[in-house]
PDB file of N, CA and C in Angstrom:
ATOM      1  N   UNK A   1      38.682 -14.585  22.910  1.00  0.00           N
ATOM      2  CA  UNK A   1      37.370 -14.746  23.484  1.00  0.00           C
ATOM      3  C   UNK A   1      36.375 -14.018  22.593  1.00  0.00           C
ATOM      4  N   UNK A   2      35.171 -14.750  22.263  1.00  0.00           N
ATOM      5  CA  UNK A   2      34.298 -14.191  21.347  1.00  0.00           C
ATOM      6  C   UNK A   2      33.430 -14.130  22.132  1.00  0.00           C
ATOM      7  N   UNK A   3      32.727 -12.675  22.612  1.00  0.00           N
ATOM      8  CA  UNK A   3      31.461 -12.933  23.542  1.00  0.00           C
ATOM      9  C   UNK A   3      30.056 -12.563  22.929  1.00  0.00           C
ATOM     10  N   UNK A   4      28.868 -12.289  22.871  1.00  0.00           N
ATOM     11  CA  UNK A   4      27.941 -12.317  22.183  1.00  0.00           C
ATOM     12  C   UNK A   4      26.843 -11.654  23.567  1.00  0.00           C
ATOM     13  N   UNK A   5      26.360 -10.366  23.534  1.00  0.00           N
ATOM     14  CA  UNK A   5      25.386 -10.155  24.618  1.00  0.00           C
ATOM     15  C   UNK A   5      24.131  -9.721  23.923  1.00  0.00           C
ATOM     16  N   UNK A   6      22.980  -9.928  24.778  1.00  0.00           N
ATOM     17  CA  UNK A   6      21.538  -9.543  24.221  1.00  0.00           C
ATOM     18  C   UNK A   6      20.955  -8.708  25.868  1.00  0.00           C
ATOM     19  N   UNK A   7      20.564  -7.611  25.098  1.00  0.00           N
ATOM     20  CA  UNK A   7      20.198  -6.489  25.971  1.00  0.00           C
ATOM     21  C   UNK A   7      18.348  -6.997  26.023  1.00  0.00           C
ATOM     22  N   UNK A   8      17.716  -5.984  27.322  1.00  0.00           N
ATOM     23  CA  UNK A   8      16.390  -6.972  27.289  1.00  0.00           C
ATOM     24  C   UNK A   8      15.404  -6.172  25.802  1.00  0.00           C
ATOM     25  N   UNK A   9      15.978  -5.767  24.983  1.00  0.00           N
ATOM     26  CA  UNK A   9      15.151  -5.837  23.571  1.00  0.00           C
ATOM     27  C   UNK A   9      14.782  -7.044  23.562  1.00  0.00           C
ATOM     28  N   UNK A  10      15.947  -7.870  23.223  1.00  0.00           N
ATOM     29  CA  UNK A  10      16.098  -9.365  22.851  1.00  0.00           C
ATOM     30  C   UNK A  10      17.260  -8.985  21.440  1.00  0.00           C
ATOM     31  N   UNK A  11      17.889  -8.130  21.272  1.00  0.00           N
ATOM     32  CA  UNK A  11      18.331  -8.213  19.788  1.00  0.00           C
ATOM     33  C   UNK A  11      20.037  -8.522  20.767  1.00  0.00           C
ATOM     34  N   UNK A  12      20.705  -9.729  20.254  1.00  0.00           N
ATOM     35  CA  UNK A  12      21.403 -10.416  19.975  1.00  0.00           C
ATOM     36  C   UNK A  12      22.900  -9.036  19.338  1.00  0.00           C
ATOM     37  N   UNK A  13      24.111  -8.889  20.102  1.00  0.00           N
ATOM     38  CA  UNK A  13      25.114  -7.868  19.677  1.00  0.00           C
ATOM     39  C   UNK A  13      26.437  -8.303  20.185  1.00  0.00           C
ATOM     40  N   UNK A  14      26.950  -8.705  19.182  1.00  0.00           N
ATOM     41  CA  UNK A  14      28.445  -9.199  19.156  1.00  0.00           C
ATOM     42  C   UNK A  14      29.350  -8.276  20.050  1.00  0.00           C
ATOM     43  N   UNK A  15      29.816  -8.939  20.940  1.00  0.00           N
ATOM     44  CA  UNK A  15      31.194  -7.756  21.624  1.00  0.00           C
ATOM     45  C   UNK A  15      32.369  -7.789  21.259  1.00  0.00           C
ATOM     46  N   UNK A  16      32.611  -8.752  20.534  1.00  0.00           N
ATOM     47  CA  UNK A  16      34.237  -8.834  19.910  1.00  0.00           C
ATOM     48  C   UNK A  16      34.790  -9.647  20.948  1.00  0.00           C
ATOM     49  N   UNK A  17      36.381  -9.407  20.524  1.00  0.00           N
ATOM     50  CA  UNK A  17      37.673 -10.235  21.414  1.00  0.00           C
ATOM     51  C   UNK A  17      38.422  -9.422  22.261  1.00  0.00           C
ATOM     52  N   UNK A  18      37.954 -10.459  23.294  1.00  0.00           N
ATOM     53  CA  UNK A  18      39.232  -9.633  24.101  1.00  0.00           C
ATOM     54  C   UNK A  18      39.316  -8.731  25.091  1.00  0.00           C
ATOM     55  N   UNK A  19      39.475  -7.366  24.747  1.00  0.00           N
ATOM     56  CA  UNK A  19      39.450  -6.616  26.255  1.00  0.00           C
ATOM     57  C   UNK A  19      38.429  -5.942  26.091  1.00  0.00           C
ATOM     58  N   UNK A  20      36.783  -6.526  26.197  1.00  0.00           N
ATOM     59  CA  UNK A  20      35.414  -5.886  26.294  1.00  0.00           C
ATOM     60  C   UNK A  20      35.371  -6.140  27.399  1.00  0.00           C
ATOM     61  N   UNK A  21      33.997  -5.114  28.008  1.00  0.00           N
ATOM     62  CA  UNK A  21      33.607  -5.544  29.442  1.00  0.00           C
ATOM     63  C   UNK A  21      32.464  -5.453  29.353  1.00  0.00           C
ATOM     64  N   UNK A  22      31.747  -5.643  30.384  1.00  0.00           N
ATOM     65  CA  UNK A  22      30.048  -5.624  30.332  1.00  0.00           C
ATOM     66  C   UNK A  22      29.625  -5.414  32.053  1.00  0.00           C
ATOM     67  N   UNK A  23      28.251  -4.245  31.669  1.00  0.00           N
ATOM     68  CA  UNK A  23      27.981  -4.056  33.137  1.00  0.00           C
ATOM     69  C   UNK A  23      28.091  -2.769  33.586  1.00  0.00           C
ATOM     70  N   UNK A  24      28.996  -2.079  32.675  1.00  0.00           N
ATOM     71  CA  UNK A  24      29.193  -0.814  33.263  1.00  0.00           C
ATOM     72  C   UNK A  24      28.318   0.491  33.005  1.00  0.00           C
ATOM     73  N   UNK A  25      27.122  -0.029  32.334  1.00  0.00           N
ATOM     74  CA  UNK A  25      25.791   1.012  32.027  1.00  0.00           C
ATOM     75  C   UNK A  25      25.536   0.717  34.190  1.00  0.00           C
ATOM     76  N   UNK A  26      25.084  -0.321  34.066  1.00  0.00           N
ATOM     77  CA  UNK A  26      24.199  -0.889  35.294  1.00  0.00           C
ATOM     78  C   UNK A  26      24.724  -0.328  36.663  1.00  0.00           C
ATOM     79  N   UNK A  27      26.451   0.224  36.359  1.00  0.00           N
ATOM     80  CA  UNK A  27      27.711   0.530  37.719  1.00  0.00           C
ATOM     81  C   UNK A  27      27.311   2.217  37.590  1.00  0.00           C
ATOM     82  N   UNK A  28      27.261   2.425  36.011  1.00  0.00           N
ATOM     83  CA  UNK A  28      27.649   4.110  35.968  1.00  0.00           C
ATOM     84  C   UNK A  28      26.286   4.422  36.819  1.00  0.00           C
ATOM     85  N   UNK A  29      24.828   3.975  36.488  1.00  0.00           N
ATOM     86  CA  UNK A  29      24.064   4.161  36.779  1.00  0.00           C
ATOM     87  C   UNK A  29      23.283   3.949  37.763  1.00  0.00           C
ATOM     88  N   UNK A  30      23.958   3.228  38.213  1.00  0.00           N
ATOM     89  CA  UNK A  30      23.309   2.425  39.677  1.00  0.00           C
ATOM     90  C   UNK A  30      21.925   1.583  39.462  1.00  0.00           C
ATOM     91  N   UNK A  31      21.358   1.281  38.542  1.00  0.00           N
ATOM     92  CA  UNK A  31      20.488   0.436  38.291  1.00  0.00           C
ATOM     93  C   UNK A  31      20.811  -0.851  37.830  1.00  0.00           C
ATOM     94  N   UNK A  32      19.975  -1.883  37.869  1.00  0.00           N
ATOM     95  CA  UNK A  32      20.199  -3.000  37.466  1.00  0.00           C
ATOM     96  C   UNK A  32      20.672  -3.479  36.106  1.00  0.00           C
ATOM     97  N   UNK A  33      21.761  -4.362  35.453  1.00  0.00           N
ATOM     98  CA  UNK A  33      22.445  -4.793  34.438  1.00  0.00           C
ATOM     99  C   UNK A  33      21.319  -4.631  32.951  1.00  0.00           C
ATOM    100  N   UNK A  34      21.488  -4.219  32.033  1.00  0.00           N
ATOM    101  CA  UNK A  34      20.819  -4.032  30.828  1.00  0.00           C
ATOM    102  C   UNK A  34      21.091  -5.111  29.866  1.00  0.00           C
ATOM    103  N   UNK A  35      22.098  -6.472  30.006  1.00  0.00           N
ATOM    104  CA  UNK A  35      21.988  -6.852  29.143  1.00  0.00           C
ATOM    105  C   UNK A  35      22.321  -8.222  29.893  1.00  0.00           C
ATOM    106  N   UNK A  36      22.258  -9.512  29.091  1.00  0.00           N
ATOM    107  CA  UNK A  36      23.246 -11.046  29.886  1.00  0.00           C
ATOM    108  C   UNK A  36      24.289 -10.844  28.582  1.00  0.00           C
ATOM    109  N   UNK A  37      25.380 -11.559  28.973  1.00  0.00           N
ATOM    110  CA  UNK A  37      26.494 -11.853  28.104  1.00  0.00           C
ATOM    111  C   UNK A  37      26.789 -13.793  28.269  1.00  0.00           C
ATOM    112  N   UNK A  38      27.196 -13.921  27.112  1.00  0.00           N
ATOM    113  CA  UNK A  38      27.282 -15.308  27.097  1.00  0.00           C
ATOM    114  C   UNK A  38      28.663 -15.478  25.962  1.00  0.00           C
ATOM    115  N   UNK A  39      29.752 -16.566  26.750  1.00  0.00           N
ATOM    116  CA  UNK A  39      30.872 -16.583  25.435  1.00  0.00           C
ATOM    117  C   UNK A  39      30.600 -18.040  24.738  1.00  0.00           C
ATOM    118  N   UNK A  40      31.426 -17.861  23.769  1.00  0.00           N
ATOM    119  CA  UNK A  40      31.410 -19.343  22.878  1.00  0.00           C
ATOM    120  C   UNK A  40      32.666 -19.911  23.211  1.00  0.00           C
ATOM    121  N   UNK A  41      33.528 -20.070  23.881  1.00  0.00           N
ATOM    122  CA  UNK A  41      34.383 -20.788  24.205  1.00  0.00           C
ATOM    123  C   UNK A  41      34.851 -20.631  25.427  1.00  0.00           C
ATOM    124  N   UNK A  42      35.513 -21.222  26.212  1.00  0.00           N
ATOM    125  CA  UNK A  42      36.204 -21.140  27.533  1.00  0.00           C
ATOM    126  C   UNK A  42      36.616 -19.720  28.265  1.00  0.00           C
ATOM    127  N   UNK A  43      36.372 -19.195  29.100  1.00  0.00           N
ATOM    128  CA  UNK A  43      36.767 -17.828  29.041  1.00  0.00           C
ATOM    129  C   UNK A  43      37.044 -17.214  30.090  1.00  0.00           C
ATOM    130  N   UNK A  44      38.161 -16.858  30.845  1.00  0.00           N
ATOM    131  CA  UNK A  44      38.537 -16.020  32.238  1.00  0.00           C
ATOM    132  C   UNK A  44      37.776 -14.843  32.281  1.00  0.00           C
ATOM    133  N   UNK A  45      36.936 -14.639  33.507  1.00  0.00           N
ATOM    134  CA  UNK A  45      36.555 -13.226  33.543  1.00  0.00           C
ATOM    135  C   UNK A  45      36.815 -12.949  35.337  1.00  0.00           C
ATOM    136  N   UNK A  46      37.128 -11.278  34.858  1.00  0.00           N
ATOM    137  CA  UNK A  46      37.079 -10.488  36.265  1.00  0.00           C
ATOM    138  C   UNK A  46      36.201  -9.896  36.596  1.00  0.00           C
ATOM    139  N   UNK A  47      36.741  -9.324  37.889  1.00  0.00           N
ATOM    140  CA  UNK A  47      34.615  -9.347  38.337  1.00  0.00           C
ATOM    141  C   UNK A  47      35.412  -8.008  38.938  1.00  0.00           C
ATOM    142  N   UNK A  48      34.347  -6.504  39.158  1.00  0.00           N
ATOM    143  CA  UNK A  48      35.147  -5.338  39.559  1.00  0.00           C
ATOM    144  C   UNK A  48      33.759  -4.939  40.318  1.00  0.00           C
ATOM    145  N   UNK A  49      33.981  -5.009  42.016  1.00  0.00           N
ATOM    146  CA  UNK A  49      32.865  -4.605  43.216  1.00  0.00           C
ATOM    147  C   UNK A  49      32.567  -2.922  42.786  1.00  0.00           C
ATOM    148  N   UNK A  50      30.879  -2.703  43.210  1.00  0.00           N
ATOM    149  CA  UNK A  50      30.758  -1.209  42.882  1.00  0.00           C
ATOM    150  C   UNK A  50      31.980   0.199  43.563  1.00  0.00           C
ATOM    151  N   UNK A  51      32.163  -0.532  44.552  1.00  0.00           N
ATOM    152  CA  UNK A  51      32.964   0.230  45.535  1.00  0.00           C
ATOM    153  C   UNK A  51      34.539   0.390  44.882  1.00  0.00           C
ATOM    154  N   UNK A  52      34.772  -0.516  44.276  1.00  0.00           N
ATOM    155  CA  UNK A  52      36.328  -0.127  43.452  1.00  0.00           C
ATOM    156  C   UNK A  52      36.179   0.229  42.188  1.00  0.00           C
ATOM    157  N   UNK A  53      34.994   0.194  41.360  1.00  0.00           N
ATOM    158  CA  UNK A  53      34.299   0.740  40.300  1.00  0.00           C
ATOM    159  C   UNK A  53      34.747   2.213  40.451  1.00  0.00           C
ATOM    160  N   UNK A  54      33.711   2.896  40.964  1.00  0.00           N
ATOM    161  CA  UNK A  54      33.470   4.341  41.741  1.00  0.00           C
ATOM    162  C   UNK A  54      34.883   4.942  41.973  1.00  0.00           C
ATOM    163  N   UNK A  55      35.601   3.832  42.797  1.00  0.00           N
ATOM    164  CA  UNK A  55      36.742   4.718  43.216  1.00  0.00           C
ATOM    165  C   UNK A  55      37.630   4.747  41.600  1.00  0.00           C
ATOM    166  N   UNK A  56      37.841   3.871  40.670  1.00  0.00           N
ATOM    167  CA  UNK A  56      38.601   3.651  39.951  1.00  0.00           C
ATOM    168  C   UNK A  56      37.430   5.273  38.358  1.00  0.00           C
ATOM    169  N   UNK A  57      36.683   5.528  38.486  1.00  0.00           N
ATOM    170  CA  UNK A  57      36.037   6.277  37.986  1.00  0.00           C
ATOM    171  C   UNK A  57      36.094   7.714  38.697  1.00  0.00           C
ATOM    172  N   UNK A  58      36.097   7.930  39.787  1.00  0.00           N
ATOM    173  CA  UNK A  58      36.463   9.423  40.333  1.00  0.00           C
ATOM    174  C   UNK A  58      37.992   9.778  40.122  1.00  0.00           C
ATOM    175  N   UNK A  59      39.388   8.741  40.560  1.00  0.00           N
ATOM    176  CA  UNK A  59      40.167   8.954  40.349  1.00  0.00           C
ATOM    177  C   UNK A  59      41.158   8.984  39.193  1.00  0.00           C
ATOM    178  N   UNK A  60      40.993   8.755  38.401  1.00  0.00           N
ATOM    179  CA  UNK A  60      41.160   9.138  36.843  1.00  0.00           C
ATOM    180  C   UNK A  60      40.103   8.956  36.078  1.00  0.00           C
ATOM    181  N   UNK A  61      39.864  10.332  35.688  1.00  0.00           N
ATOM    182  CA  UNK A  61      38.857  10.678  34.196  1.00  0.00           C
ATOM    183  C   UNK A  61      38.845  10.204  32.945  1.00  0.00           C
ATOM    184  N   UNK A  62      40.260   9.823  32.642  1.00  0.00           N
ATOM    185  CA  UNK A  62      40.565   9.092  31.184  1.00  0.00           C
ATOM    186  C   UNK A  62      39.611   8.000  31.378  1.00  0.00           C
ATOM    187  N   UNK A  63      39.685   7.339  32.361  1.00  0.00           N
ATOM    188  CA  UNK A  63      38.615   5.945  32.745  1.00  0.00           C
ATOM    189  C   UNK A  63      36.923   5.798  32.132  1.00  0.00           C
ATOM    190  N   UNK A  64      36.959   7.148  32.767  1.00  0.00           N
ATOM    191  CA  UNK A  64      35.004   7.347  32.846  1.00  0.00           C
ATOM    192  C   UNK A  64      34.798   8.202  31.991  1.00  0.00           C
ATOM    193  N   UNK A  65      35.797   8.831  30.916  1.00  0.00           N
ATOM    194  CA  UNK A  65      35.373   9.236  29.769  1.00  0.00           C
ATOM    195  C   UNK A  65      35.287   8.170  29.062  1.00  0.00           C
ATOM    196  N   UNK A  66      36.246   7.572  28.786  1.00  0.00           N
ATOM    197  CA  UNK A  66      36.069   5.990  28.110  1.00  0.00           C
ATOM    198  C   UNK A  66      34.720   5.326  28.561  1.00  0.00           C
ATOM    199  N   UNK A  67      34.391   5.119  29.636  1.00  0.00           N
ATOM    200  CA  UNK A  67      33.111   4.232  30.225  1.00  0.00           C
ATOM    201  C   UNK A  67      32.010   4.913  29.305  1.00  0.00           C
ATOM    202  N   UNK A  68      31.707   6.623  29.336  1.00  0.00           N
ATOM    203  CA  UNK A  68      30.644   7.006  28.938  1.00  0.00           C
ATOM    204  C   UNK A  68      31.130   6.720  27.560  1.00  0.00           C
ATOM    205  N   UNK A  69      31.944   7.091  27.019  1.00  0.00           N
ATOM    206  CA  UNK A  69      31.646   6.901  25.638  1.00  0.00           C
ATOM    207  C   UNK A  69      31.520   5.434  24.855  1.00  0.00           C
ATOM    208  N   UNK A  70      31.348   4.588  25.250  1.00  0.00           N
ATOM    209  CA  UNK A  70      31.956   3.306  25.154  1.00  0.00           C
ATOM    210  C   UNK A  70      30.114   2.865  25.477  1.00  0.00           C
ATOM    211  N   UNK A  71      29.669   3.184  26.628  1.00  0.00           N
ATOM    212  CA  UNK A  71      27.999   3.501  26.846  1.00  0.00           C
ATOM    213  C   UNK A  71      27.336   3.843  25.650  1.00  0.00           C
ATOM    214  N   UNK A  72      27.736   5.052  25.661  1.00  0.00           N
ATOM    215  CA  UNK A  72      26.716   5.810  24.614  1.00  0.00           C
ATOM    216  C   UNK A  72      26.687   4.733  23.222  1.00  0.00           C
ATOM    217  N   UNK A  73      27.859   4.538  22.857  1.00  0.00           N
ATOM    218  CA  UNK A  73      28.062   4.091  21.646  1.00  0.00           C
ATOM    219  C   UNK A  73      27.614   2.817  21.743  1.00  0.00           C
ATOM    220  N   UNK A  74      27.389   1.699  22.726  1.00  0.00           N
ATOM    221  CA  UNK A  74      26.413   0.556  22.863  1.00  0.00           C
ATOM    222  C   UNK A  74      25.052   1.166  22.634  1.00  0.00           C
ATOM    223  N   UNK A  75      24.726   1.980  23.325  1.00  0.00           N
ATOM    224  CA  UNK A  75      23.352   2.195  23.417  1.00  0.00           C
ATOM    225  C   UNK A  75      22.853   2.548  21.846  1.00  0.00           C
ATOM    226  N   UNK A  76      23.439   4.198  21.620  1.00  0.00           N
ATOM    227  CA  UNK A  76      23.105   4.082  19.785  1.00  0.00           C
ATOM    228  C   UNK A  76      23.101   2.685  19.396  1.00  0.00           C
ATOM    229  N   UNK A  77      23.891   2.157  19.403  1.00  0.00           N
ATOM    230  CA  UNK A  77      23.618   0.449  18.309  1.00  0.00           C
ATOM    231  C   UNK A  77      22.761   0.192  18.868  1.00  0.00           C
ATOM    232  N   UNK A  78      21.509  -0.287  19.888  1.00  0.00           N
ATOM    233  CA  UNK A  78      21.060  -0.878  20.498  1.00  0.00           C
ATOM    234  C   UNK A  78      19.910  -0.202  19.661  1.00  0.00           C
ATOM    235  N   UNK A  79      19.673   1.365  19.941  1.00  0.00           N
ATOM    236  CA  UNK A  79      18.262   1.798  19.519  1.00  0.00           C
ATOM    237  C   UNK A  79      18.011   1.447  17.914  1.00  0.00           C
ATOM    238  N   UNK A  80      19.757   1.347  17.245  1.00  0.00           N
ATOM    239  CA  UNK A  80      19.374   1.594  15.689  1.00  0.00           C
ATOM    240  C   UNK A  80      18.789  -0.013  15.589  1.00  0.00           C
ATOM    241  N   UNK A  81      18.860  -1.007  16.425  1.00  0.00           N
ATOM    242  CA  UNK A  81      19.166  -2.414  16.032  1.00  0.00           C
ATOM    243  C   UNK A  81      17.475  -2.602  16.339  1.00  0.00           C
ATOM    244  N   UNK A  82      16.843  -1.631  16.999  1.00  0.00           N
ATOM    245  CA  UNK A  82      15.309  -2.055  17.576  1.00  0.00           C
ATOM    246  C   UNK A  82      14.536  -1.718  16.239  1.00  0.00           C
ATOM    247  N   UNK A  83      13.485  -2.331  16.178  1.00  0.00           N
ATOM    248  CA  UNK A  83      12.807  -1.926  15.018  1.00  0.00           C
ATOM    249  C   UNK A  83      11.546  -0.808  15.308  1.00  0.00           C
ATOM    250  N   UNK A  84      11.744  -0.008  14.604  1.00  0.00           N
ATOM    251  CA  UNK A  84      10.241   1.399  15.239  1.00  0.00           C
ATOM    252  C   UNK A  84       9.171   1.039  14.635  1.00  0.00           C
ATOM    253  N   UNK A  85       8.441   1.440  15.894  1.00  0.00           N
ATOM    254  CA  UNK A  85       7.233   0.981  15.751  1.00  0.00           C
ATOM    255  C   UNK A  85       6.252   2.013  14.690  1.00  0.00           C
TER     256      UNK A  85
END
């Protein structure tokens, strides 16, 4: 699966294959989704409710260290990809 998401910059950021996810700025944070995702070919996706989110993030840390860092490191690409004004 090749997926391709654009955050509301508008700048266009490849997610790769496979076991990416999307959404989890919008879960960690409780605000609304930061980006749409769109794939180029046929593609199974799972869908994870805030309520098993949360629980699956309080009860192991390996999880939601991964989430934040996995965050952060979208976001850096995101600011380097904007152009300054």
């Amino acid at each position: 699966m090749d997926m391709r998401g654009h955050a509301r910059s508008g700048v266009p950021t490849e997610l790769g294959l496979y076991t990416q996810y999307v959404g989890e700025i919008a879960l960690l944070l409780d605000m609304p989704r930061t980006a749409s995702v769109r794939t180029l070919e046929p593609t199974c996706l799972l869908a994870l409710h805030k309520d098993d989110f949360d629980h699956l993030v309080t009860e192991h840390l390996y999880i939601s260290r991964g989430l934040e860092q996995e965050s952060s490191r979208r976001m850096s690409d995101l600011r380097r990809a904007i152009p300054q004004a």
